[in-house]
C-alpha atoms as a PDB file:
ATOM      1  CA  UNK A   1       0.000   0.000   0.000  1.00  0.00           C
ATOM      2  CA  UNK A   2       2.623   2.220   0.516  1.00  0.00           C
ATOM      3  CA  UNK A   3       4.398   3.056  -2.793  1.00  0.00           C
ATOM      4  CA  UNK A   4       6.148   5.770  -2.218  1.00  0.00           C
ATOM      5  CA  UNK A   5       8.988   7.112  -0.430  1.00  0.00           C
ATOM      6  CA  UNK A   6      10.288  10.662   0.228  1.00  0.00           C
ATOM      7  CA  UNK A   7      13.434  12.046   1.004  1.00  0.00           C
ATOM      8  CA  UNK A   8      14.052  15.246   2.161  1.00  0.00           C
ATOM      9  CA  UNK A   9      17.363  16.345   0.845  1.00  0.00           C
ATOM     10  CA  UNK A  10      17.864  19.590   0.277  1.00  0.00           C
ATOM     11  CA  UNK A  11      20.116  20.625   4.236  1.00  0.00           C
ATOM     12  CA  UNK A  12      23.750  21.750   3.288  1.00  0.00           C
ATOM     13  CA  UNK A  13      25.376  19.416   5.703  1.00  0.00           C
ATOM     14  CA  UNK A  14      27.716  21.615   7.614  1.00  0.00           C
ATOM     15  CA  UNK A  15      28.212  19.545  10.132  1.00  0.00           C
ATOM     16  CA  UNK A  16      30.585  17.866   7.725  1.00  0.00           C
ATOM     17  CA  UNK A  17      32.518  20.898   5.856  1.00  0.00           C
ATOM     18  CA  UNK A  18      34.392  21.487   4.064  1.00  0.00           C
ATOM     19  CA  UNK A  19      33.660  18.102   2.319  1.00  0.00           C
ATOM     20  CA  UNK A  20      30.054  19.156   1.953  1.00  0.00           C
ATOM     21  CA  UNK A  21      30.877  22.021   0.244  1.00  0.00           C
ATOM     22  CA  UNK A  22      30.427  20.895  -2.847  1.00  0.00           C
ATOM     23  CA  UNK A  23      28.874  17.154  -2.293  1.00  0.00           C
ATOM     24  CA  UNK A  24      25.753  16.670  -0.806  1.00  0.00           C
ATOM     25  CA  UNK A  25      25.636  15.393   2.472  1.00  0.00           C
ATOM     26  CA  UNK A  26      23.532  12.616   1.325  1.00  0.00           C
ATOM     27  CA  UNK A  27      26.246  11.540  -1.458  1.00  0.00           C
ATOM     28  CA  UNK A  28      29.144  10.693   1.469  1.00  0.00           C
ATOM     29  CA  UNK A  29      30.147   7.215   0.740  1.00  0.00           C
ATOM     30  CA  UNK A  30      29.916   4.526   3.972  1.00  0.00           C
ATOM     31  CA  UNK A  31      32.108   1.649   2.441  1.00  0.00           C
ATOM     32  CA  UNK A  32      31.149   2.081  -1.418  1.00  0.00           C
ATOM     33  CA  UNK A  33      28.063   3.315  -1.171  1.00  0.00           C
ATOM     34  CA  UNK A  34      26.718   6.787  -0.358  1.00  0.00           C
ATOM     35  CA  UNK A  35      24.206   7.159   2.238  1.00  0.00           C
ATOM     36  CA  UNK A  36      21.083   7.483  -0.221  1.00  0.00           C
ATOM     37  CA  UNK A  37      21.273   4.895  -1.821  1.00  0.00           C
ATOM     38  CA  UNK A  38      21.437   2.580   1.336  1.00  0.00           C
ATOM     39  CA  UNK A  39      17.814   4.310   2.267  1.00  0.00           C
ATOM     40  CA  UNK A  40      17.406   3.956  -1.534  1.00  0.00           C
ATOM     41  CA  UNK A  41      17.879   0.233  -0.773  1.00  0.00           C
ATOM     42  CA  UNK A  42      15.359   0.366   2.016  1.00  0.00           C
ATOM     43  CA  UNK A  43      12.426   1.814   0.478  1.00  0.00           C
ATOM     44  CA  UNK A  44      12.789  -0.686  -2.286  1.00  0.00           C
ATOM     45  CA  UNK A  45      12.804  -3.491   0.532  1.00  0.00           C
ATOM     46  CA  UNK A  46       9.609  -2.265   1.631  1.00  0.00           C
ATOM     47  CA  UNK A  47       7.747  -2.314  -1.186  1.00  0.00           C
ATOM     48  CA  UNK A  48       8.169   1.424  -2.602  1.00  0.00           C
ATOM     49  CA  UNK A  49       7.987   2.083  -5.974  1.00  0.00           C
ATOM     50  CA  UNK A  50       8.286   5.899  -6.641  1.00  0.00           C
ATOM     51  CA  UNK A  51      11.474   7.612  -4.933  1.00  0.00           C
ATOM     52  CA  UNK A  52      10.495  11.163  -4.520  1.00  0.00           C
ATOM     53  CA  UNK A  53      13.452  13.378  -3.687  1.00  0.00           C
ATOM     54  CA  UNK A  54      13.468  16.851  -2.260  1.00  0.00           C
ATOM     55  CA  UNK A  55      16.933  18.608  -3.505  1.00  0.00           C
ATOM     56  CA  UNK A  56      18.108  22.184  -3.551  1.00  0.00           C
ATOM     57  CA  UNK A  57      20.770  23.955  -4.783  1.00  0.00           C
ATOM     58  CA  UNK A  58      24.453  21.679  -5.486  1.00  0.00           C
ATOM     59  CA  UNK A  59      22.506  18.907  -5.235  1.00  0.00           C
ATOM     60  CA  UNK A  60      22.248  17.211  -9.114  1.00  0.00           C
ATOM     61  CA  UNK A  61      25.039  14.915  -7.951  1.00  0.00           C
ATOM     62  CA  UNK A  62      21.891  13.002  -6.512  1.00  0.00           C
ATOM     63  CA  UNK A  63      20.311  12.914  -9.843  1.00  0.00           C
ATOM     64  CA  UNK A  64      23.187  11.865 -11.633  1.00  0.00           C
ATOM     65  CA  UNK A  65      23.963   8.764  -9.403  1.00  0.00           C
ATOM     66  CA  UNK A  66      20.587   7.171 -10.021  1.00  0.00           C
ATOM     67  CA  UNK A  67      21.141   7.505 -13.783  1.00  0.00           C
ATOM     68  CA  UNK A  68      22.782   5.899 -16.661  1.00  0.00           C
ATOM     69  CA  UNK A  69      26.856   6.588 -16.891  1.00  0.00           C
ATOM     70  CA  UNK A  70      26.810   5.931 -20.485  1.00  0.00           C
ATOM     71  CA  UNK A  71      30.855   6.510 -20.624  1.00  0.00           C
ATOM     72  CA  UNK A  72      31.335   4.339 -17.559  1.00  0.00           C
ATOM     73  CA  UNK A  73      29.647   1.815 -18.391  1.00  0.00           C
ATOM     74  CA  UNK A  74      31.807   1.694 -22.069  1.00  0.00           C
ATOM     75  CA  UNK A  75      34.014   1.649 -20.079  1.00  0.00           C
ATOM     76  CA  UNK A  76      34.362  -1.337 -17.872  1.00  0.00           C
ATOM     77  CA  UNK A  77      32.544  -3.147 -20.305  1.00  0.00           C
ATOM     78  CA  UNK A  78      33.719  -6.220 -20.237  1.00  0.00           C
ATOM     79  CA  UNK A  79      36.534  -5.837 -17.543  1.00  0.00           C
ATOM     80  CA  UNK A  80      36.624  -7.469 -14.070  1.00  0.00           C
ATOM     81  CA  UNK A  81      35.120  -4.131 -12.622  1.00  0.00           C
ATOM     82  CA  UNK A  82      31.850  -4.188 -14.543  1.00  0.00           C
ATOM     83  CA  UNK A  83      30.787  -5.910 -11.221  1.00  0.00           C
ATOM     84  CA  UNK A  84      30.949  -2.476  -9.302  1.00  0.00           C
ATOM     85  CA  UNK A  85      28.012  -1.527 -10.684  1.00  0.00           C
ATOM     86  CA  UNK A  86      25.653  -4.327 -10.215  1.00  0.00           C
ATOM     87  CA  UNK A  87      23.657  -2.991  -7.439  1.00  0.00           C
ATOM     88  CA  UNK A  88      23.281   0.767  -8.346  1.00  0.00           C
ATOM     89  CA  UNK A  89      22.116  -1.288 -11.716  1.00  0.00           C
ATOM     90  CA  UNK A  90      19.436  -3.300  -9.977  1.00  0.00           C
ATOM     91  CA  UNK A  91      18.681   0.245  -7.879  1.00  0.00           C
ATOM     92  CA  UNK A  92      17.626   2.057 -11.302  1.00  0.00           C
ATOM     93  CA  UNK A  93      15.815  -1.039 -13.141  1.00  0.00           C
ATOM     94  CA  UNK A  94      13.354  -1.405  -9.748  1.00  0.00           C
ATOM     95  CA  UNK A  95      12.220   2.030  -9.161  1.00  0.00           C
ATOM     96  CA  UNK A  96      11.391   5.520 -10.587  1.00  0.00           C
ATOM     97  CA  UNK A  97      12.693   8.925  -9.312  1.00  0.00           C
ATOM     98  CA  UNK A  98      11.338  12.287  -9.541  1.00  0.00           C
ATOM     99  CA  UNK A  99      12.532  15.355  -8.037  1.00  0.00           C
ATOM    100  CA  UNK A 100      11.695  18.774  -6.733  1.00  0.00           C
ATOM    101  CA  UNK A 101      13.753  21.296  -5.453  1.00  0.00           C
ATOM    102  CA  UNK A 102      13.357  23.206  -2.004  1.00  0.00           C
ATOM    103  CA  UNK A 103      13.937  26.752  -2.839  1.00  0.00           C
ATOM    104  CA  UNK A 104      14.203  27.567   1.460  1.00  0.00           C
ATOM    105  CA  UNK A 105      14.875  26.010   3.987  1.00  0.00           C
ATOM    106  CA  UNK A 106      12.450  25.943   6.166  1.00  0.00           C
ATOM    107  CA  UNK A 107      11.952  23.048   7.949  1.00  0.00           C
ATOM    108  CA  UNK A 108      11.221  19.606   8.067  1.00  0.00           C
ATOM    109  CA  UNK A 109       7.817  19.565   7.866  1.00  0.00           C
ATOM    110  CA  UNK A 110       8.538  22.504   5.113  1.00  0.00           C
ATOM    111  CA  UNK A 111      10.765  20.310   2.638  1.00  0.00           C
ATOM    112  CA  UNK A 112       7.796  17.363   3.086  1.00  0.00           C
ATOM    113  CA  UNK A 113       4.954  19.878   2.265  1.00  0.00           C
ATOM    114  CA  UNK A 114       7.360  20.722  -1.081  1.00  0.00           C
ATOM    115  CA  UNK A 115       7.232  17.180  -2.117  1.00  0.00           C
ATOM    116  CA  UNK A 116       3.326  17.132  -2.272  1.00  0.00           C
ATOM    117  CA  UNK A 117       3.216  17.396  -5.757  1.00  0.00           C
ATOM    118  CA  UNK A 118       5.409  14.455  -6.200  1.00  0.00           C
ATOM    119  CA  UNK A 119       3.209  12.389  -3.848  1.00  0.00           C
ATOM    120  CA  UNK A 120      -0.371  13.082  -4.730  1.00  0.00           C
ATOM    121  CA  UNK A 121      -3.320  12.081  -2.613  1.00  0.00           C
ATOM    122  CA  UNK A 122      -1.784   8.606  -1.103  1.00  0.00           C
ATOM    123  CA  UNK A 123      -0.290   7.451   2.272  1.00  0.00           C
ATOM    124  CA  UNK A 124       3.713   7.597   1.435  1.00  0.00           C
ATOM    125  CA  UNK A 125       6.742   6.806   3.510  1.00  0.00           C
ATOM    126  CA  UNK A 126       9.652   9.849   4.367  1.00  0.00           C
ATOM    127  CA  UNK A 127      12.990   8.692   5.128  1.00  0.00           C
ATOM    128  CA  UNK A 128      15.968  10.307   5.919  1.00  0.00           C
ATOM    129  CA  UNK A 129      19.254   9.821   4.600  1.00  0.00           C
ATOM    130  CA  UNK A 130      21.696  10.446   7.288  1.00  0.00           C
ATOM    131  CA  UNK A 131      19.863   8.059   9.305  1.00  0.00           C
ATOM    132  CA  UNK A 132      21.608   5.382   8.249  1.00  0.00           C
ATOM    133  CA  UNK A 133      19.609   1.494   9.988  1.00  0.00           C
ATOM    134  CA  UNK A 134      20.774  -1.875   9.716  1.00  0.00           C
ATOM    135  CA  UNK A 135      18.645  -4.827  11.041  1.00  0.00           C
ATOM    136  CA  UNK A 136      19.262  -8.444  11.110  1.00  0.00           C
ATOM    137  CA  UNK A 137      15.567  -9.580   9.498  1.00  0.00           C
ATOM    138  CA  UNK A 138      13.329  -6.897   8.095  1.00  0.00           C
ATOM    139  CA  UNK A 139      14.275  -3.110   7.099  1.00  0.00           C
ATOM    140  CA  UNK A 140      12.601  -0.666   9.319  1.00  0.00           C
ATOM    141  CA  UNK A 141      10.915   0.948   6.907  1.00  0.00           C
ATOM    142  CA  UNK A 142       9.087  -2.534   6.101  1.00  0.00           C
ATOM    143  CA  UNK A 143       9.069  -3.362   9.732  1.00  0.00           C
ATOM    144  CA  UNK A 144       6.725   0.063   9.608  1.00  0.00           C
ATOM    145  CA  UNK A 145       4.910  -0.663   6.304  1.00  0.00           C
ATOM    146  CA  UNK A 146       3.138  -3.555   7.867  1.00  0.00           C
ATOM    147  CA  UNK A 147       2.519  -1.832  10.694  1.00  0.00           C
ATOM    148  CA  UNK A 148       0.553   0.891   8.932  1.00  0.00           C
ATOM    149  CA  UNK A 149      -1.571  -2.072   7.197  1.00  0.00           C
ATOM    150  CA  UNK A 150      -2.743  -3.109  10.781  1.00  0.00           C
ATOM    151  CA  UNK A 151      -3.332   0.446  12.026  1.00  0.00           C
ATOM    152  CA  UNK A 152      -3.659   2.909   8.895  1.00  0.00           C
ATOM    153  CA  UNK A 153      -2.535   5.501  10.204  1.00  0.00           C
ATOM    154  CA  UNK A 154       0.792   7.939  10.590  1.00  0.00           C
ATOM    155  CA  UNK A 155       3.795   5.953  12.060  1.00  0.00           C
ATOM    156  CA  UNK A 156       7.260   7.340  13.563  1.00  0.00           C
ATOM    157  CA  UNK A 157      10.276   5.221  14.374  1.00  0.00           C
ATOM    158  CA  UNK A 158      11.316   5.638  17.895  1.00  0.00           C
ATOM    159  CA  UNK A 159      14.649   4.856  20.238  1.00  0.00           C
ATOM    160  CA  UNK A 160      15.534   5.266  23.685  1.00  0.00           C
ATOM    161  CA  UNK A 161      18.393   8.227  23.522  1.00  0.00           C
ATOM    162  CA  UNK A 162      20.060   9.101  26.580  1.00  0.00           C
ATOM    163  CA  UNK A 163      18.254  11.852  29.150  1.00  0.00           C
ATOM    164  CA  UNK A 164      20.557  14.206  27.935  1.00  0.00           C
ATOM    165  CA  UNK A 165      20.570  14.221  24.623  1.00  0.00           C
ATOM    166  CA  UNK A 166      16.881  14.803  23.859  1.00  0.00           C
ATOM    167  CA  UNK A 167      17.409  18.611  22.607  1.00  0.00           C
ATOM    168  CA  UNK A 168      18.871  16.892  19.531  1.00  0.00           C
ATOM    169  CA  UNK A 169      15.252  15.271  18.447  1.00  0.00           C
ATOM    170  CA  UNK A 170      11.734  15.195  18.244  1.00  0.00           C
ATOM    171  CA  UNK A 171      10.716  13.642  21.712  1.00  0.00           C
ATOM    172  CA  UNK A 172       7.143  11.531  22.091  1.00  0.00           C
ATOM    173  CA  UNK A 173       4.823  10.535  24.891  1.00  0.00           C
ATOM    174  CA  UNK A 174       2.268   8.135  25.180  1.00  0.00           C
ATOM    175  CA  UNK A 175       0.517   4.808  25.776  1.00  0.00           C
ATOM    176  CA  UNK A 176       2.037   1.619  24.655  1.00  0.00           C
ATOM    177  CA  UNK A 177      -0.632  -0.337  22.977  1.00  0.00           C
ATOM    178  CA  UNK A 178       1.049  -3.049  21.968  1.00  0.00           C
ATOM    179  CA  UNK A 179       5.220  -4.172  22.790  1.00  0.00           C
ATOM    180  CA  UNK A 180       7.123  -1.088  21.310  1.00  0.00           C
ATOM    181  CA  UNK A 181       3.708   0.268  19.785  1.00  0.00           C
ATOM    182  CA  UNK A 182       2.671   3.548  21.598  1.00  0.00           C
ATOM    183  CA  UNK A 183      -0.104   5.981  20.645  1.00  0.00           C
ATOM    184  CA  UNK A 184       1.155   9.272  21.218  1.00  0.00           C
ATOM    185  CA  UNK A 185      -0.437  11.731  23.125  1.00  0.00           C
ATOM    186  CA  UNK A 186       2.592  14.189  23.610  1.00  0.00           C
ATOM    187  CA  UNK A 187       5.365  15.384  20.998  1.00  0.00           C
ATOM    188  CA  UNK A 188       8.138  18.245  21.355  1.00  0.00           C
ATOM    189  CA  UNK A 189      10.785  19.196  19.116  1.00  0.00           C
ATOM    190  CA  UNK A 190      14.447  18.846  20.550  1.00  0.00           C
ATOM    191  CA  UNK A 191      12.912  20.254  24.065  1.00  0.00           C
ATOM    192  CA  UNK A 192      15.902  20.273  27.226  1.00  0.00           C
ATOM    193  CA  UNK A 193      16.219  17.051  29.085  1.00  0.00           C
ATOM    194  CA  UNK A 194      14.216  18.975  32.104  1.00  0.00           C
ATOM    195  CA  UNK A 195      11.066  19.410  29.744  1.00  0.00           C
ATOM    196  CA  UNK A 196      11.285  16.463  27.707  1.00  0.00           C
ATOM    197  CA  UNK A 197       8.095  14.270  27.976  1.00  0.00           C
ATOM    198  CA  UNK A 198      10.463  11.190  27.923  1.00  0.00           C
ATOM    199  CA  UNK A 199      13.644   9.632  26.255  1.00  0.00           C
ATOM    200  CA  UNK A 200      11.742   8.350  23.429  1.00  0.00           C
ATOM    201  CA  UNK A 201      13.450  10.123  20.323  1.00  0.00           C
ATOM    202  CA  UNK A 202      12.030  10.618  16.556  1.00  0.00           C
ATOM    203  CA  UNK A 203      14.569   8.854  14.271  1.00  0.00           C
ATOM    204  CA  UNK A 204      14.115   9.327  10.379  1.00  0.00           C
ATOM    205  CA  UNK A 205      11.747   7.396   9.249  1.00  0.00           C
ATOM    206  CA  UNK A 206       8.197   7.911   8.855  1.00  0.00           C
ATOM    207  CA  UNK A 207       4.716   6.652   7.591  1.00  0.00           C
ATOM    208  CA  UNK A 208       2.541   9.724   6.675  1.00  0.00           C
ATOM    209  CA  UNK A 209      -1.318   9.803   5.571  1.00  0.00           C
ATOM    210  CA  UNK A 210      -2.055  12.516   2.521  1.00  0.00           C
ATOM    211  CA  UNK A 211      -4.157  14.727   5.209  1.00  0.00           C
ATOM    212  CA  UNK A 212      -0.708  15.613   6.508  1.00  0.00           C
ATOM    213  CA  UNK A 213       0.185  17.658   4.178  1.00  0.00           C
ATOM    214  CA  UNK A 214      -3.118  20.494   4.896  1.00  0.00           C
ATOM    215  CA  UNK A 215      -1.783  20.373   8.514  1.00  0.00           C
ATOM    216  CA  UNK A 216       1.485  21.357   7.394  1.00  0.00           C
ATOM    217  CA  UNK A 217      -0.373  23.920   5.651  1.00  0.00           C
ATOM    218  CA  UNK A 218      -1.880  25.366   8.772  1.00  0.00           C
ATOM    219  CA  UNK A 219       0.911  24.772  11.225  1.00  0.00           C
ATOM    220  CA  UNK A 220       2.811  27.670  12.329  1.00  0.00           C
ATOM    221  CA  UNK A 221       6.703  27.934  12.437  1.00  0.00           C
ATOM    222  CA  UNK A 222       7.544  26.474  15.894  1.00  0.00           C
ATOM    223  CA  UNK A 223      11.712  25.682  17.004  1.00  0.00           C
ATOM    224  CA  UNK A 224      13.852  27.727  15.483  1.00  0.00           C
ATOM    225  CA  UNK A 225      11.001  29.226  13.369  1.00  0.00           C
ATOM    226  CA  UNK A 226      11.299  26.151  11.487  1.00  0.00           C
ATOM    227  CA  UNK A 227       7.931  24.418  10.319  1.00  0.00           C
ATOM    228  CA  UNK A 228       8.013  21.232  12.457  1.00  0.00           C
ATOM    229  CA  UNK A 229       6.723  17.903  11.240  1.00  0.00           C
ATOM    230  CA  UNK A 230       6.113  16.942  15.307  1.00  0.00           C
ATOM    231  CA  UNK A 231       3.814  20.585  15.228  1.00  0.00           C
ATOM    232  CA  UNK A 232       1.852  18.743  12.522  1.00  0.00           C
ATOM    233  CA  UNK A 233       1.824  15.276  14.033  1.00  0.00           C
ATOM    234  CA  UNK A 234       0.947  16.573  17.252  1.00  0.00           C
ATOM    235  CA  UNK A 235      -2.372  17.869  15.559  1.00  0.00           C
ATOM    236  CA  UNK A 236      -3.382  14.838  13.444  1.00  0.00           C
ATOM    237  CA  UNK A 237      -2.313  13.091  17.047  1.00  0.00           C
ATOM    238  CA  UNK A 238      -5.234  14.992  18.678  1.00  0.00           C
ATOM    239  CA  UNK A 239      -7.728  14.555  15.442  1.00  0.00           C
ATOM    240  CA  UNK A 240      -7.189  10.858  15.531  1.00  0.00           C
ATOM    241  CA  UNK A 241      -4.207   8.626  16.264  1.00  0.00           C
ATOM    242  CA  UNK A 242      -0.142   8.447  15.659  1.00  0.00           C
ATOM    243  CA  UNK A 243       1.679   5.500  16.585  1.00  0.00           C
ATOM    244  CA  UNK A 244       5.292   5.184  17.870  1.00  0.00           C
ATOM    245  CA  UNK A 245       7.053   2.591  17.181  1.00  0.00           C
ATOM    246  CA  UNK A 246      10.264   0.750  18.295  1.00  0.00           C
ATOM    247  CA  UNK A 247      11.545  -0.935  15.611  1.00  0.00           C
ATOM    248  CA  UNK A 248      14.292  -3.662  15.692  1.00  0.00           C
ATOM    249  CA  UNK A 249      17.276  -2.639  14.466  1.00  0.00           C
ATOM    250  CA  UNK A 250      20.426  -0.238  14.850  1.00  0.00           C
ATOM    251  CA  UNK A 251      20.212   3.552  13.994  1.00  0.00           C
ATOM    252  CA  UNK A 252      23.745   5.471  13.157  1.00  0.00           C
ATOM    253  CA  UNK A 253      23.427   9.041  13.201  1.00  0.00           C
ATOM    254  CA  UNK A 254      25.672  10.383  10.156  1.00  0.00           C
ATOM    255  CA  UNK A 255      24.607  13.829  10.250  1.00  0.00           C
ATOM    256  CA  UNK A 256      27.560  13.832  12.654  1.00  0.00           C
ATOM    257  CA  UNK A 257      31.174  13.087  12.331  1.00  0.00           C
ATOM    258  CA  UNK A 258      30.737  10.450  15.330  1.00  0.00           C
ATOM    259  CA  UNK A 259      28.127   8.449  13.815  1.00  0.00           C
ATOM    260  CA  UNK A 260      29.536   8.244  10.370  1.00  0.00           C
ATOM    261  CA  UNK A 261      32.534   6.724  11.692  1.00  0.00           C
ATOM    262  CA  UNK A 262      30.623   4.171  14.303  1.00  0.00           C
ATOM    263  CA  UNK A 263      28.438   3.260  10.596  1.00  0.00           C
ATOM    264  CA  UNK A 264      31.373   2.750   8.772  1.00  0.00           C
ATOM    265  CA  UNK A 265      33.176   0.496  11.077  1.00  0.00           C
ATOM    266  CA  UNK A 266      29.902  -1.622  11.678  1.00  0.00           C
ATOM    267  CA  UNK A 267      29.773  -2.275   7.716  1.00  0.00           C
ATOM    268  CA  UNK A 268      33.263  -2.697   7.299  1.00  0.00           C
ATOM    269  CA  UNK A 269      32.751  -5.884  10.264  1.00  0.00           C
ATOM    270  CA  UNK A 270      30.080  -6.848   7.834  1.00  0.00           C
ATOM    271  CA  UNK A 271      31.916  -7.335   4.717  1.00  0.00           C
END
């Protein structure tokens, strides 16, 4: 049911200049692969058929790795590197892409409203690059996909983050329902470890219902005068019902310097 997946990446990485100067963020290789195309990977895993990308300026490097290298492929032709290229191969034959640029940053919940027109009226998936997951059995994002066939309705991925460490996410509250299911009756952006609801954290990777996208509409800039998905969530949350959920499976954070490196050393183990 859910056949499409967007990815908001338009942010300018600083956190990881002067490399990201001029390479996207979501481009920076763990092992041989750059971190979209692992969620790339992912979305295909669970069933997604359309990948709708949110870019911005500097950012056709994207575009150009989920196409055709007519000269490279000439060529290694033939050689014993041709194999390189199997999987980004197999990446472009199993799914379309379409893209849409973010003209200001505004926001989360801003660069997901922008990629309403390449979504339509349909439930979709968001993922985010730089959250880079690994699980032994099922992807999170399909992990979440049946999920949302049970409950039909928006989904977050949640983890347990340390106390202190809240003000760098989207923080939830709520009832668990089921093990590691919680309906959510409470949701702050990156709030101080003093006024955070709990130490469940927003990780990147969502399951969003087309009504989302009027809320966004109507929701005011909140954090950083940023629009805020959780402002948006938090409404439909009081309309009706968002779920929580824990899925199995590690997160690496590799919007940071530390995180790349732990995600890089876990895949290298895994080779």
């Amino acid at each position: 049911m859910i056949k499409k997946c967007l990815f908001p990446a338009a942010g300018y990485g600083t956190r990881f200049l002067p490399a990201t100067k001029a390479t996207p963020k979501e481009m920076l290789p763990v092992l041989t692969k750059p971190l979209i195309q692992y969620g790339v990977e992912e979305a295909i895993d669970a069933g997604c058929e359309t990948m709708a990308i949110v870019t911005g300026r500097g950012k056709r490097a994207i575009e150009d790795h989920f196409d055709i290298s007519y000269e490279l492929e000439h060529q290694i032709k033939g050689t014993n590197k041709e194999h390189y290229l199997t999987e980004i191969r197999e990446v472009i034959e199993n799914c379309t892409f379409s893209y849409t640029r973010q003209t200001k940053m505004k926001g989360l919940g801003h660069a997901i409203l922008t990629g309403q027109t390449l979504i339509g009226n349909e439930p979709f998936a968001v993922l985010l690059a730089d959250d880079l997951c690994d699980s032994k059995a099922q992807g999170v994002l399909k992990q979440m996909v049946k999920l949302f066939e049970k409950y039909q309705c928006c989904i977050v991925a949640i983890e347990e983050v340390p106390k202190e460490d809240t003000n760098k996410y989207g923080v939830i509250a709520g009832k668990q329902i089921e093990d590691g299911i919680y309906m959510i009756d409470n949701m702050v952006e990156k709030p101080e470890p003093q006024d955070a609801p709990s130490n469940l954290a927003i990780i990147g990777r969502y399951i969003l219902t087309p009504d989302i996208f009027e809320i966004i509409e109507n929701t005011k800039p909140g954090k950083g005068g940023e629009i805020q998905i959780t402002d948006a969530l938090m409404t439909q949350a009081k309309r009706g019902m968002v779920l929580g959920f824990k899925f199995d499976g590690v997160r690496f954070d590799c919007g940071s310097i530390d995180g790349f490196v732990k995600a890089t050393n876990h895949f290298y183990k895994k080779i």
